[in-house]
PDB file of N, CA and C in Angstrom:
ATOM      1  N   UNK A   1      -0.440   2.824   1.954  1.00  0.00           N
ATOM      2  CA  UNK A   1      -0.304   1.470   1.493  1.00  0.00           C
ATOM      3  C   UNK A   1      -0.010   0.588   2.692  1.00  0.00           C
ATOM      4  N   UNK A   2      -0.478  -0.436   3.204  1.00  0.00           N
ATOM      5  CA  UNK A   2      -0.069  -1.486   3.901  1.00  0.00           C
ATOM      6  C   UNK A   2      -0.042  -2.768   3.255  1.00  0.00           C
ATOM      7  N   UNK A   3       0.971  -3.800   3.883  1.00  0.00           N
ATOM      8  CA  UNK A   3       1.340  -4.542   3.393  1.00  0.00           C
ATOM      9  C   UNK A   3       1.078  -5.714   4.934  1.00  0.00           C
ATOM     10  N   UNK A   4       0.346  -7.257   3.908  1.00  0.00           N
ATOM     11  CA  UNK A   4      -0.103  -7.570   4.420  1.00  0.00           C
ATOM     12  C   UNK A   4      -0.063  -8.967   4.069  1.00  0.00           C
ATOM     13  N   UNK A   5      -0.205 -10.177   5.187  1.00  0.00           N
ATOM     14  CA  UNK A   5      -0.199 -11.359   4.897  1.00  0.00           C
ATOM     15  C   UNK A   5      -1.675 -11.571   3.776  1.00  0.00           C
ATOM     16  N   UNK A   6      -2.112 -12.217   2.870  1.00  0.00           N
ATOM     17  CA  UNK A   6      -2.463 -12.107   1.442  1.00  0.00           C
ATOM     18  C   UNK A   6      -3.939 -11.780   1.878  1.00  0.00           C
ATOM     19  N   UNK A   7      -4.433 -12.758   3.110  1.00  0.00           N
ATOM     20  CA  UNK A   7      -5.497 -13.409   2.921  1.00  0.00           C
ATOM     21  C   UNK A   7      -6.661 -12.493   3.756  1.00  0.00           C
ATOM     22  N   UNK A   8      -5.765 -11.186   4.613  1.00  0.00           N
ATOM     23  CA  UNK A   8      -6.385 -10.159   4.903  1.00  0.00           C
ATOM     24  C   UNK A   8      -6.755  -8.746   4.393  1.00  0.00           C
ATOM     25  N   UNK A   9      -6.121  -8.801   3.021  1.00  0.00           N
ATOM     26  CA  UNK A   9      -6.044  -7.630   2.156  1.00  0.00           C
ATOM     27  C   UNK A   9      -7.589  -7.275   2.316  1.00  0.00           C
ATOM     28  N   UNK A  10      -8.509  -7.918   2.035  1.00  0.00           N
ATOM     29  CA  UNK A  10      -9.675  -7.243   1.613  1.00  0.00           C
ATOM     30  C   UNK A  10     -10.337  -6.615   3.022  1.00  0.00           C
ATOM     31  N   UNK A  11      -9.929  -7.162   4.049  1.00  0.00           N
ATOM     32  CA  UNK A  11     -10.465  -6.948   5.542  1.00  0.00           C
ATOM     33  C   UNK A  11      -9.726  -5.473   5.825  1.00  0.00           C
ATOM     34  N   UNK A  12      -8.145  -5.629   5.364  1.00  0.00           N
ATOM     35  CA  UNK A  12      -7.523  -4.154   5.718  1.00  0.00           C
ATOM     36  C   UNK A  12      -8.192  -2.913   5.039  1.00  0.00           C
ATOM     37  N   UNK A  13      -8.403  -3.314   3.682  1.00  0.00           N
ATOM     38  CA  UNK A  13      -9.045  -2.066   2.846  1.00  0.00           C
ATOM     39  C   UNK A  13     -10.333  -1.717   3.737  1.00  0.00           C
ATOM     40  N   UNK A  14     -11.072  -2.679   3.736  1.00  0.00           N
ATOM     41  CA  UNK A  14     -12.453  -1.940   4.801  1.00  0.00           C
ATOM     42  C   UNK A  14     -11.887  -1.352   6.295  1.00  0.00           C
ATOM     43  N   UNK A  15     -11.113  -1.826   6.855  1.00  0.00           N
ATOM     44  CA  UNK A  15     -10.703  -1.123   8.203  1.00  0.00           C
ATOM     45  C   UNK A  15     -10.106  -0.027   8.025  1.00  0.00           C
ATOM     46  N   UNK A  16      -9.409  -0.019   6.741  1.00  0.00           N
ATOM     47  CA  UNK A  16      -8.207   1.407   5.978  1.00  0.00           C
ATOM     48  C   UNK A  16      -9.473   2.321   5.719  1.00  0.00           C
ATOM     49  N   UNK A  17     -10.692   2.236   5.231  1.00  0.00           N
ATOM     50  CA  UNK A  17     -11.948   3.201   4.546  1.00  0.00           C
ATOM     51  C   UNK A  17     -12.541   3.692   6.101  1.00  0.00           C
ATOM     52  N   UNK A  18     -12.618   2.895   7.018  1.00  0.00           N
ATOM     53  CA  UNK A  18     -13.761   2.973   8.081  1.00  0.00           C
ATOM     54  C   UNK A  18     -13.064   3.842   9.132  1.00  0.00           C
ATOM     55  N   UNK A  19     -11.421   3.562   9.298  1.00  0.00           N
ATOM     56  CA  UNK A  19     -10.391   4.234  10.215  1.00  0.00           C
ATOM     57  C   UNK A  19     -10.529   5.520   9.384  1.00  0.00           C
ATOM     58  N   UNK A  20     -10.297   6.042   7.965  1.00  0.00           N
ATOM     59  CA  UNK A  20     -10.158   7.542   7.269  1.00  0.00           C
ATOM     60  C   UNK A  20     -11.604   8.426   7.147  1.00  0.00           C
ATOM     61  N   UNK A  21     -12.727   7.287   7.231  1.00  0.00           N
ATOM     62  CA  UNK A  21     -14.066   8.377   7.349  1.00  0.00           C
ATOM     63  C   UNK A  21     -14.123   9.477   7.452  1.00  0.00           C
ATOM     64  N   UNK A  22     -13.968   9.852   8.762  1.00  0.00           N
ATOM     65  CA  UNK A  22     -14.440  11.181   9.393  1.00  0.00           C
ATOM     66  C   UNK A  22     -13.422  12.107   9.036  1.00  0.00           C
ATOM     67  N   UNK A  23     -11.822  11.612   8.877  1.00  0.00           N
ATOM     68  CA  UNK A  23     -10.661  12.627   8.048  1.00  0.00           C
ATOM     69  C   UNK A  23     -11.586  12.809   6.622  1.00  0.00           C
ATOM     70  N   UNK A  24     -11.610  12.400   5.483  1.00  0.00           N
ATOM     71  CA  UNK A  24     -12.394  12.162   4.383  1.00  0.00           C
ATOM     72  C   UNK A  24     -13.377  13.530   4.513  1.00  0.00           C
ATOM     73  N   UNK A  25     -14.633  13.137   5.765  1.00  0.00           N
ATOM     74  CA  UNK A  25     -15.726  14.185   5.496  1.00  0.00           C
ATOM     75  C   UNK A  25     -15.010  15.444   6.180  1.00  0.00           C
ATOM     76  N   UNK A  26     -14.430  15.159   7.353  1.00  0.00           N
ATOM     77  CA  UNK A  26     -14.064  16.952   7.430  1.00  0.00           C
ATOM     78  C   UNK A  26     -13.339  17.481   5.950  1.00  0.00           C
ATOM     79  N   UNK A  27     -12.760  16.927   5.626  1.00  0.00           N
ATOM     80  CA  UNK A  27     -12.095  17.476   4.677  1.00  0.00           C
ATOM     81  C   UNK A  27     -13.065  18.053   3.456  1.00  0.00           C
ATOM     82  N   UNK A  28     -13.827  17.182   2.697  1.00  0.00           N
ATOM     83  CA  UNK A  28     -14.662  17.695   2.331  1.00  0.00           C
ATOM     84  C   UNK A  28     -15.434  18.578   2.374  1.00  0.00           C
ATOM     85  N   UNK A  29     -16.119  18.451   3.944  1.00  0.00           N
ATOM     86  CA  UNK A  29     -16.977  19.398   4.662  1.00  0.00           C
ATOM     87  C   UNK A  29     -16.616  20.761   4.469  1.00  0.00           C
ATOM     88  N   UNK A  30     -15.002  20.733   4.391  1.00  0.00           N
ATOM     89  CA  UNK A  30     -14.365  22.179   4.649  1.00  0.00           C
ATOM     90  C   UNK A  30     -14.149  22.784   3.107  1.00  0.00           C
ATOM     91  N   UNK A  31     -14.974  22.340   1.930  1.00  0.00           N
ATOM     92  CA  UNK A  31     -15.055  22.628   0.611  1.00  0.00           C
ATOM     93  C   UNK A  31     -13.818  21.829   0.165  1.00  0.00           C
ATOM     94  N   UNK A  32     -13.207  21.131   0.142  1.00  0.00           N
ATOM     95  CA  UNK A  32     -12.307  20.534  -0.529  1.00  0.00           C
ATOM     96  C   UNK A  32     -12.459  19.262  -1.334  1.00  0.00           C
ATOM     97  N   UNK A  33     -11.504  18.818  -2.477  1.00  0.00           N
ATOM     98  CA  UNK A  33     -12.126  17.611  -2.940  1.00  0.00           C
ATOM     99  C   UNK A  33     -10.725  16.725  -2.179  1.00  0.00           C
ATOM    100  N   UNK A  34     -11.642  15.537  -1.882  1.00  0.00           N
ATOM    101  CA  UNK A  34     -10.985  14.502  -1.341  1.00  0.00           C
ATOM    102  C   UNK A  34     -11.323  12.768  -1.590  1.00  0.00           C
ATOM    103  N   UNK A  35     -10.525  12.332  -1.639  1.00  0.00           N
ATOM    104  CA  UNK A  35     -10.682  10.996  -2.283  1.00  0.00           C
ATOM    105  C   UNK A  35      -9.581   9.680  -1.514  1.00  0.00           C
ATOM    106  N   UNK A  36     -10.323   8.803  -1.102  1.00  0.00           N
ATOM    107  CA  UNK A  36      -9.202   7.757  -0.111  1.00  0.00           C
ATOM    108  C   UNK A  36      -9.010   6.819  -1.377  1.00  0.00           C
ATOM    109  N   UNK A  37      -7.547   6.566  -1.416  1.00  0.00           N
ATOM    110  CA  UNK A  37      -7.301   5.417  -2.454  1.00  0.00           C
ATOM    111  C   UNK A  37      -6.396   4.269  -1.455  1.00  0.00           C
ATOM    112  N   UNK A  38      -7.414   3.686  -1.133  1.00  0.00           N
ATOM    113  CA  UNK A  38      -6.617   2.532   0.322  1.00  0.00           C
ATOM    114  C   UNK A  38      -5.700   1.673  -1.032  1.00  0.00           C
ATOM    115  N   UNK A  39      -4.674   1.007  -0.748  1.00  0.00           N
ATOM    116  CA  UNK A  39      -3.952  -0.220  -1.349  1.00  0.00           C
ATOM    117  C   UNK A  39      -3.313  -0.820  -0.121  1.00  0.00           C
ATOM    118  N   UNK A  40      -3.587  -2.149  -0.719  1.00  0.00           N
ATOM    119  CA  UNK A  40      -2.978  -3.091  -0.099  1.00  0.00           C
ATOM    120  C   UNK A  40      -1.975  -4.002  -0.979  1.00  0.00           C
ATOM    121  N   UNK A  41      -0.991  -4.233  -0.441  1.00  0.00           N
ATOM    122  CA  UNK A  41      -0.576  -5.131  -0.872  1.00  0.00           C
ATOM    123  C   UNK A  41       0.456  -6.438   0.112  1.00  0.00           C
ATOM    124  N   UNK A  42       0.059  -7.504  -0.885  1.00  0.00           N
ATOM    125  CA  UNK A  42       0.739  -8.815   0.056  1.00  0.00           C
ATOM    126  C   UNK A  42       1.950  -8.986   0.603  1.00  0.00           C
ATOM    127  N   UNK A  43       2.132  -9.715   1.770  1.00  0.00           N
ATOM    128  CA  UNK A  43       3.663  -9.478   1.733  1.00  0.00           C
ATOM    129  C   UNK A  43       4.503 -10.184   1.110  1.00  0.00           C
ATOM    130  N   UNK A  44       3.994 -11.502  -0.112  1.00  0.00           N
ATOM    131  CA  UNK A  44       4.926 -11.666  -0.810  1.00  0.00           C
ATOM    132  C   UNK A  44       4.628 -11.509  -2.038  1.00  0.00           C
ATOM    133  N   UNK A  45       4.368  -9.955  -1.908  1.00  0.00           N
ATOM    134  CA  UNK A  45       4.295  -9.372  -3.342  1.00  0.00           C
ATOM    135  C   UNK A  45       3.195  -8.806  -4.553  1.00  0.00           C
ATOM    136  N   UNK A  46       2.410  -9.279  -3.453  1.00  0.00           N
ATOM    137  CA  UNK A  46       0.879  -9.806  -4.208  1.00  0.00           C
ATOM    138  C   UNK A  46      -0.160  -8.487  -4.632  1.00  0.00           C
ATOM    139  N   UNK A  47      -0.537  -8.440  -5.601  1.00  0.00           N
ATOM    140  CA  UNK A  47      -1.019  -6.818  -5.399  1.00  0.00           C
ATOM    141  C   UNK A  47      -2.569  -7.343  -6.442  1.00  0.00           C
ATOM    142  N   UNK A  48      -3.577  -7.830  -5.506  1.00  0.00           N
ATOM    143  CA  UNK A  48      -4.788  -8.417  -6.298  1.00  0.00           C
ATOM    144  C   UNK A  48      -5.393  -7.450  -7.123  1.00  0.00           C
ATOM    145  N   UNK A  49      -7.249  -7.773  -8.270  1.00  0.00           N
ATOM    146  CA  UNK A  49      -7.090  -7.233  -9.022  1.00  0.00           C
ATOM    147  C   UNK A  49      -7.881  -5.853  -8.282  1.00  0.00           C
ATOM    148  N   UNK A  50      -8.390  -5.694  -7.316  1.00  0.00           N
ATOM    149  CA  UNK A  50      -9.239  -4.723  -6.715  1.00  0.00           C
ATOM    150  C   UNK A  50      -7.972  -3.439  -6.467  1.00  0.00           C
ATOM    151  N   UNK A  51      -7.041  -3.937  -5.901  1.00  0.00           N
ATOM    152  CA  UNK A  51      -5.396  -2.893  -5.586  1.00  0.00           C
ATOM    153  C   UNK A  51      -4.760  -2.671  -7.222  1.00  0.00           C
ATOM    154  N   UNK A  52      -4.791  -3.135  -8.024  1.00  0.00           N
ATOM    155  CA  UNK A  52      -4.859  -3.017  -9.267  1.00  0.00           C
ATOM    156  C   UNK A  52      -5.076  -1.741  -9.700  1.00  0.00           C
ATOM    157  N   UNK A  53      -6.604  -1.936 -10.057  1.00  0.00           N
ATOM    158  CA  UNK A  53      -7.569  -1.041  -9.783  1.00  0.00           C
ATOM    159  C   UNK A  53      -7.086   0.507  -9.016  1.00  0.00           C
ATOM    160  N   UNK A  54      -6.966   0.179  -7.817  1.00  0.00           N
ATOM    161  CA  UNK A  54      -6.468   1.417  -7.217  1.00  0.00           C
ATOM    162  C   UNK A  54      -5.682   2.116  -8.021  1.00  0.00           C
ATOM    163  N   UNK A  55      -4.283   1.299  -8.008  1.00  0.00           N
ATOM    164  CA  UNK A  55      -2.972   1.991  -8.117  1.00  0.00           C
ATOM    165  C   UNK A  55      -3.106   2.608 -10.057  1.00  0.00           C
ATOM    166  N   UNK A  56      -4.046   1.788 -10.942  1.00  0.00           N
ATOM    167  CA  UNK A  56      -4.378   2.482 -12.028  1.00  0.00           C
ATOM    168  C   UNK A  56      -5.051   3.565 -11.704  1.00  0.00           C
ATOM    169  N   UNK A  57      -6.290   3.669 -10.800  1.00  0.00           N
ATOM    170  CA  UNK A  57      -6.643   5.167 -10.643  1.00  0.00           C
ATOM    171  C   UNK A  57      -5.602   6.361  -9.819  1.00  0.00           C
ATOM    172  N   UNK A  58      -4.848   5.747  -8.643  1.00  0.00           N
ATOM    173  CA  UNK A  58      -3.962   6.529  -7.973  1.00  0.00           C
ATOM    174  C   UNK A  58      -2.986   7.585  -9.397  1.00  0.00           C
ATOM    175  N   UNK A  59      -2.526   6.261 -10.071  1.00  0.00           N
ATOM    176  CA  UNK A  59      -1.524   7.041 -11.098  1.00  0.00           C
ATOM    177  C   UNK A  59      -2.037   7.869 -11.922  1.00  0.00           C
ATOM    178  N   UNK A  60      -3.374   7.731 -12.513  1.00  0.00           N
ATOM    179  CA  UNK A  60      -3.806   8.697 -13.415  1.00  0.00           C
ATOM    180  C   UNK A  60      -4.028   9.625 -12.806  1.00  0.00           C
ATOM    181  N   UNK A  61      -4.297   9.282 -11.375  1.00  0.00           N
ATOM    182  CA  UNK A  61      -4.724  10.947 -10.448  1.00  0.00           C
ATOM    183  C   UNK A  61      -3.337  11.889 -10.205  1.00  0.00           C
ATOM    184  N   UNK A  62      -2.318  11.168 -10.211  1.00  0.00           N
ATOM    185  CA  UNK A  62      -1.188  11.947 -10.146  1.00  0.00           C
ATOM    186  C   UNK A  62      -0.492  12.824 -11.048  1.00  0.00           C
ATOM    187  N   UNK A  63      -0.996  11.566 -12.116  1.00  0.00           N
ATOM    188  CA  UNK A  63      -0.744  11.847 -13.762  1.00  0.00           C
ATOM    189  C   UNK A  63       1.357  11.535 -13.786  1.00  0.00           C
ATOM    190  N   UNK A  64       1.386  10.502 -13.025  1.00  0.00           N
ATOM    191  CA  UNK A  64       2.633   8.977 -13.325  1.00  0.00           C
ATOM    192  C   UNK A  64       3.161   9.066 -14.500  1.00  0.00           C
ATOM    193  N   UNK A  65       4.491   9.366 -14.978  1.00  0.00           N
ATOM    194  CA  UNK A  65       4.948   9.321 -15.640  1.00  0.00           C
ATOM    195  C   UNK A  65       5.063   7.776 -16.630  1.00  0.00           C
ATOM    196  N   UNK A  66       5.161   6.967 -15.263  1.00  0.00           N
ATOM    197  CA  UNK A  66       5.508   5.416 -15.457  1.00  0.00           C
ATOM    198  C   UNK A  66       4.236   4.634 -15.750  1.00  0.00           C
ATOM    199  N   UNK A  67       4.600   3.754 -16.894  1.00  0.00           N
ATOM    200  CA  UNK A  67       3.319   2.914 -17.034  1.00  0.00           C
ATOM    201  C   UNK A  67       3.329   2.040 -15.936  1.00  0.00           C
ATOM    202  N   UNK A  68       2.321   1.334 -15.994  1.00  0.00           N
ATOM    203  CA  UNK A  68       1.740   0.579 -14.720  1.00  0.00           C
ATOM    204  C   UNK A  68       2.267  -0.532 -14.203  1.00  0.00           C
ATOM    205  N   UNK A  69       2.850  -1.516 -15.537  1.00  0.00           N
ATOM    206  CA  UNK A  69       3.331  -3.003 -15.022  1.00  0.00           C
ATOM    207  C   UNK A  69       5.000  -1.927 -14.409  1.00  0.00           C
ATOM    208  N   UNK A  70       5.795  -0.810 -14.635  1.00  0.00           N
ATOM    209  CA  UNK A  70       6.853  -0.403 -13.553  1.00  0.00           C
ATOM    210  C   UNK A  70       6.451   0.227 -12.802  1.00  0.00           C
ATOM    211  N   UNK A  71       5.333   0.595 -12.322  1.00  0.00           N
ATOM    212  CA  UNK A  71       4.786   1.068 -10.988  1.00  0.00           C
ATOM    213  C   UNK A  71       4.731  -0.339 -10.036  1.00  0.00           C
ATOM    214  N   UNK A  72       3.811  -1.069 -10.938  1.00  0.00           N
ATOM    215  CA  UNK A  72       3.650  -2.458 -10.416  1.00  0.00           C
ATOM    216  C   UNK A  72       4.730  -3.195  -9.547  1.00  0.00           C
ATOM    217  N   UNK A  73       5.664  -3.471 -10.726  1.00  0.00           N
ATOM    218  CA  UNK A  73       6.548  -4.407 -10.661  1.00  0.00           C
ATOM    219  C   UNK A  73       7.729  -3.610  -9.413  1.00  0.00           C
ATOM    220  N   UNK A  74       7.555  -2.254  -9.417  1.00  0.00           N
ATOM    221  CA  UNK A  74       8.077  -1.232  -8.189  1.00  0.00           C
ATOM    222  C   UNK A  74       7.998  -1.443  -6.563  1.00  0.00           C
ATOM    223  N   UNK A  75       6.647  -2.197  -6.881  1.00  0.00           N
ATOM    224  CA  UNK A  75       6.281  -1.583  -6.003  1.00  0.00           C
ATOM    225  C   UNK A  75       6.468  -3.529  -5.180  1.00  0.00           C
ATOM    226  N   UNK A  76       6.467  -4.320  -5.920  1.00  0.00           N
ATOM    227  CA  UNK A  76       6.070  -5.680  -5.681  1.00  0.00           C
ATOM    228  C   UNK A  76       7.408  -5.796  -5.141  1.00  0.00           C
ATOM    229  N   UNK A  77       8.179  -5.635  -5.724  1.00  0.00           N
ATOM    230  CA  UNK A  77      10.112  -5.947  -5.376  1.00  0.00           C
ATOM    231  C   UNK A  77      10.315  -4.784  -3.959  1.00  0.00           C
ATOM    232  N   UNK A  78       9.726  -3.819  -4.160  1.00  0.00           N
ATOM    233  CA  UNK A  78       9.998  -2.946  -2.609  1.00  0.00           C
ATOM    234  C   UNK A  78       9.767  -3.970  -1.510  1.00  0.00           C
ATOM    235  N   UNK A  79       8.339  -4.690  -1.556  1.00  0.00           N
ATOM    236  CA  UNK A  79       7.466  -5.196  -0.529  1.00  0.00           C
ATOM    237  C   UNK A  79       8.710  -6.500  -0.328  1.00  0.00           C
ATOM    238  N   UNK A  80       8.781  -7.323  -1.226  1.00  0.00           N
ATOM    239  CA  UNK A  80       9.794  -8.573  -1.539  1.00  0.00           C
ATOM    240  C   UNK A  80      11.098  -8.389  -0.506  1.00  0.00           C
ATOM    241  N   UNK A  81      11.425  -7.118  -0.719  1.00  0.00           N
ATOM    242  CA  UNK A  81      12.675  -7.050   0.255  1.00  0.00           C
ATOM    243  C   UNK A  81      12.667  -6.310   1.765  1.00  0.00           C
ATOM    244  N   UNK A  82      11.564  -5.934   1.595  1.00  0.00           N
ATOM    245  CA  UNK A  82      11.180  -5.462   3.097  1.00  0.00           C
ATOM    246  C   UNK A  82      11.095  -6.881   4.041  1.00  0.00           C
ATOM    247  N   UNK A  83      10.235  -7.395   3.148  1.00  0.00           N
ATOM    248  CA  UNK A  83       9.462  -9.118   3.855  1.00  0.00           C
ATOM    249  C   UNK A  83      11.035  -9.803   3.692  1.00  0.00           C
ATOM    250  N   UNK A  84      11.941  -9.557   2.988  1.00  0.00           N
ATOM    251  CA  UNK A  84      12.716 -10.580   3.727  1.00  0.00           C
ATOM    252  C   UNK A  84      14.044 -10.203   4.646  1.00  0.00           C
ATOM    253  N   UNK A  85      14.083  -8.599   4.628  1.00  0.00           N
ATOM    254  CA  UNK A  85      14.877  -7.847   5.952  1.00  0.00           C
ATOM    255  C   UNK A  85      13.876  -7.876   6.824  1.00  0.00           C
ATOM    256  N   UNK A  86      12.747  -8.144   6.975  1.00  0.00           N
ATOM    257  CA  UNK A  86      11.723  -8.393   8.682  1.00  0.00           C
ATOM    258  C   UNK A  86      12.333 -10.163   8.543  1.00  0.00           C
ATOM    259  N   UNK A  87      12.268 -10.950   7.598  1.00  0.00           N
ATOM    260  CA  UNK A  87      11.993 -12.616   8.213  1.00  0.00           C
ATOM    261  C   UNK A  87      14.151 -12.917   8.317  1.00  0.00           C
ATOM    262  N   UNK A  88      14.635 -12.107   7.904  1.00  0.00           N
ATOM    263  CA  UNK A  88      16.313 -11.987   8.072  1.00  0.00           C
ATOM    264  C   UNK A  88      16.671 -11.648   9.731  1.00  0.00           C
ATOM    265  N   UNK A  89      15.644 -10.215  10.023  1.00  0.00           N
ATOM    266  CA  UNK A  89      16.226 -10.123  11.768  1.00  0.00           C
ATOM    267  C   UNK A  89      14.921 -10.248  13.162  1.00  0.00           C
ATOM    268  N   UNK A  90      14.126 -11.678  12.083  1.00  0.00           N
ATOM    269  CA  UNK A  90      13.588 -12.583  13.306  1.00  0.00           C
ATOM    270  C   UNK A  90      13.773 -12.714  14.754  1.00  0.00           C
ATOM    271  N   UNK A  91      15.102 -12.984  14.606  1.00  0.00           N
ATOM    272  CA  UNK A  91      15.574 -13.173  15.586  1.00  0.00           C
ATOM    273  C   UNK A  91      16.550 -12.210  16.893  1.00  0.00           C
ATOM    274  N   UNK A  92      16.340 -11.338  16.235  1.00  0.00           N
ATOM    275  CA  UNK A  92      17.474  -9.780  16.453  1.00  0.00           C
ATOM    276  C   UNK A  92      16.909  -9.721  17.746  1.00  0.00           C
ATOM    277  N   UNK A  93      17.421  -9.266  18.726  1.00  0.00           N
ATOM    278  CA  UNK A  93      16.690  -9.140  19.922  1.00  0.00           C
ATOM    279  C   UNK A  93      15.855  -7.408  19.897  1.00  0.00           C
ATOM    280  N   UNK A  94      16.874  -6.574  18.729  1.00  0.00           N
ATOM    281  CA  UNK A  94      16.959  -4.975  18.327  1.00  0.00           C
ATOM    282  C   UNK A  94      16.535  -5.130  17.055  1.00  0.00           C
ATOM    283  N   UNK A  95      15.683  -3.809  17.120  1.00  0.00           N
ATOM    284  CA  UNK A  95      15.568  -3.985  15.323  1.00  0.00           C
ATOM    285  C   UNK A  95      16.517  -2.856  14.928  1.00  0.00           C
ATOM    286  N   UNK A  96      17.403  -3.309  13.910  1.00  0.00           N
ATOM    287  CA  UNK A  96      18.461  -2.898  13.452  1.00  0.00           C
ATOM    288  C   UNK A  96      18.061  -1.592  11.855  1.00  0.00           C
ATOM    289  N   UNK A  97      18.059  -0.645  11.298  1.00  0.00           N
ATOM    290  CA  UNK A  97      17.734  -0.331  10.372  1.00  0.00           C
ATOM    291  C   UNK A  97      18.949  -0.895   9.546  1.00  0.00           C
ATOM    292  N   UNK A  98      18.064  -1.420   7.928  1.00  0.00           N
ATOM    293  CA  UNK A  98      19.275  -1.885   7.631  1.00  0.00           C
ATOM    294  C   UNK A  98      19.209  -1.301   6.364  1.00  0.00           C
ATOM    295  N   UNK A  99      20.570  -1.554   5.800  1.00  0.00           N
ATOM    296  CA  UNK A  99      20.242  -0.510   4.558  1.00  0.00           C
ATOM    297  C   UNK A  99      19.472  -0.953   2.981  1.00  0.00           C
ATOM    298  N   UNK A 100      19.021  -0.377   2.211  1.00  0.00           N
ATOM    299  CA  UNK A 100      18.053  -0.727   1.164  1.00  0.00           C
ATOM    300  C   UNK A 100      18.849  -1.776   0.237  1.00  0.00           C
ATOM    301  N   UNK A 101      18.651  -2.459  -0.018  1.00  0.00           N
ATOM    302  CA  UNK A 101      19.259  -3.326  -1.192  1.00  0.00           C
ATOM    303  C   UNK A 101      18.952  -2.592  -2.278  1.00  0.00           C
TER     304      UNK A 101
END
């Protein structure tokens, strides 16, 4: 998953498919089944309907206990507080690990 200012999501997914290629076919190659499920999501929160998409097929592939809008809504509030412990130590000269809210 990467997380991303909004307006590059669709540019990351193609660079996320084009960077895993050749992992993808060896893997295959070597009789295995393999499948890239790129997601992106925004950094304030944003999870469009194509990442949607994904994370409904990701979960059924896992077989997710959790329905989707608390996978969703999981996953949107993770990103929410990451983006505002990066825009909190802006200014840090160190990046500090800080602890999870």
């Amino acid at each position: 998953m990467s997380v991303l200012f909004e307006p590059n999501i669709c540019k990351a997914n193609s660079i996320k498919h084009d960077w895993y290629a050749s992992l993808v076919s060896n893997i295959t190659d070597a009789g295995y089944d393999c499948s890239l499920i790129a997601i992106e999501v925004g950094s304030r929160g944003l999870i469009d309907t194509d990442n949607k998409n994904r994370l409904t097929r990701l979960s059924k592939q896992l077989n997710t206990p959790k329905n989707f809008k608390v996978l969703k809504d999981q996953i949107t509030k993770s990103v929410l507080m990451s983006s505002y412990s990066i825009f909190n130590s802006r200014h840090e000269p160190k990046w500090n690990v800080q602890e999870v809210i």
